[in-house]
Protein backbone atom coordinates (compact mmCIF):
# COMPACT_ATOMS: atom_id res chain seq x y z
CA UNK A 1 -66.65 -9.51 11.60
CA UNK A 2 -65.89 -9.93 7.89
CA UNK A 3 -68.35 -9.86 4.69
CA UNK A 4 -67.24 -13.91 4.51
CA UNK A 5 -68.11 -14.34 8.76
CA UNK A 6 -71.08 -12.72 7.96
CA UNK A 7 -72.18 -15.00 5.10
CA UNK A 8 -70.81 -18.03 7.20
CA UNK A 9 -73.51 -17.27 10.16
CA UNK A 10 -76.12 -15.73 7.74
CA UNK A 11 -75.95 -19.65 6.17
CA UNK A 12 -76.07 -21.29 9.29
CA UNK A 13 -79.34 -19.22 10.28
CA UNK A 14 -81.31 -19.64 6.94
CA UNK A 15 -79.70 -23.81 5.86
CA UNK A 16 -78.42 -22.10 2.81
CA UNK A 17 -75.40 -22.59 1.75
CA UNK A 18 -72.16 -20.29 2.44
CA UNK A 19 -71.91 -19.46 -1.38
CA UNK A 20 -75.55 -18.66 -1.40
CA UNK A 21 -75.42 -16.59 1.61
CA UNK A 22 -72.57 -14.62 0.43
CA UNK A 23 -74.04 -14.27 -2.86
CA UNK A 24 -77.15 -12.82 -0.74
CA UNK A 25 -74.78 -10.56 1.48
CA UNK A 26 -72.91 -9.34 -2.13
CA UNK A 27 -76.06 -8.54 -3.77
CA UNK A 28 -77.17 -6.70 -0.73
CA UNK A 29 -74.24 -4.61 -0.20
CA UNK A 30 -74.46 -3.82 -4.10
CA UNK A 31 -78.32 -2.77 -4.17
CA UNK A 32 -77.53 -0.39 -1.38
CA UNK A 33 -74.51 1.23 -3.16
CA UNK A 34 -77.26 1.31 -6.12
CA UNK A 35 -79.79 2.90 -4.44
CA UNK A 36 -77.34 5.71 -3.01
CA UNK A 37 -76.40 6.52 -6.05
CA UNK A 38 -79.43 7.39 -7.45
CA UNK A 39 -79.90 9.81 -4.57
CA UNK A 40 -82.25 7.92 -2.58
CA UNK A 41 -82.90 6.52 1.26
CA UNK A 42 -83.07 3.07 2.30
CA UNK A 43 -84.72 2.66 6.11
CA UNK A 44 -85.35 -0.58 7.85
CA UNK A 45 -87.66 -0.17 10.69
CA UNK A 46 -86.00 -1.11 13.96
CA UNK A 47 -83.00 -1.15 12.47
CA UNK A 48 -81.72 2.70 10.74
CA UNK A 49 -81.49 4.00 7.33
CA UNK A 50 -78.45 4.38 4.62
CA UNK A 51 -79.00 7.90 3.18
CA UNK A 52 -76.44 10.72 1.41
CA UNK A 53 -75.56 13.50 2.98
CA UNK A 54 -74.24 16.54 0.59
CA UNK A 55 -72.12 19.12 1.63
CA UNK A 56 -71.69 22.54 0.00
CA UNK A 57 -68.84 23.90 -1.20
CA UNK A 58 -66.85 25.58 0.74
CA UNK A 59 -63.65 27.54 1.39
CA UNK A 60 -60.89 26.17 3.90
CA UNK A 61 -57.98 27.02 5.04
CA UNK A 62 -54.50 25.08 5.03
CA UNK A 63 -53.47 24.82 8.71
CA UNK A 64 -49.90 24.91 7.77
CA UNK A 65 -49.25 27.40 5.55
CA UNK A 66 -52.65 29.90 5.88
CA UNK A 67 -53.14 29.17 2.23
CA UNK A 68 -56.95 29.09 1.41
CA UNK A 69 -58.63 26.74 -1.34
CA UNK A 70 -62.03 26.21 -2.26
CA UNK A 71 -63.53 22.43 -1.23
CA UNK A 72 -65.69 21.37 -3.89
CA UNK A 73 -69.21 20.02 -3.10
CA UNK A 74 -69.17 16.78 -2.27
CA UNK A 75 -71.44 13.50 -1.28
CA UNK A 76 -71.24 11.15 1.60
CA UNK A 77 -72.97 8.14 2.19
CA UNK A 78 -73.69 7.70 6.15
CA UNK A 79 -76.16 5.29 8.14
CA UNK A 80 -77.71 6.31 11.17
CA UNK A 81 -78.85 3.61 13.51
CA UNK A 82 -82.41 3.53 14.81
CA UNK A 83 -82.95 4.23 18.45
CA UNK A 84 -84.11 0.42 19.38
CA UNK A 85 -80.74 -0.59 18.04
CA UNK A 86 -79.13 1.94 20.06
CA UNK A 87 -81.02 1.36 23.27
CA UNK A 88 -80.17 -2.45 22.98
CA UNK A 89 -76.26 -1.68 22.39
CA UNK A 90 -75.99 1.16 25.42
């Protein structure tokens, strides 16, 4: 499903419009982008959270050619879904 699909059925739940709606899906999407930025977690309760994990640097190794480099630290953003979610999925 799409950002725009999303919006489409978000509208149809709330009798908002599809602009609204995606306006409400784009700010969303942007606030949580914010909020990982700034190095904090966002968790919805039955749902999971959108944290940052950071890994060290480190060195590694070139499979081809044996040549080792050194991988700077770096930040990812991840989400990790909350067991209800999971239980109702499996």
């Amino acid at each position: 499903m799409t950002r725009i699909e999303f919006a489409e059925k978000l509208a149809g739940r709330l009798n908002i419009s599809k602009k609204e709606a995606d306006k409400i899906v784009r700010e969303f999407i942007d606030l949580v982008i914010d909020t990982l930025e700034n190095g904090e977690e966002i968790k919805f309760n039955g749902f999971g959270k959108f944290y940052v994990k950071t890994y060290p640097e480190r060195i590694a190794r070139n499979p081809k050619t044996g040549e080792e480099f050194t991988l700077p630290e770096r930040r990812v953003p991840k989400f990790k879904f909350a067991n209800k979610v999971k239980d109702t999925i499996l």
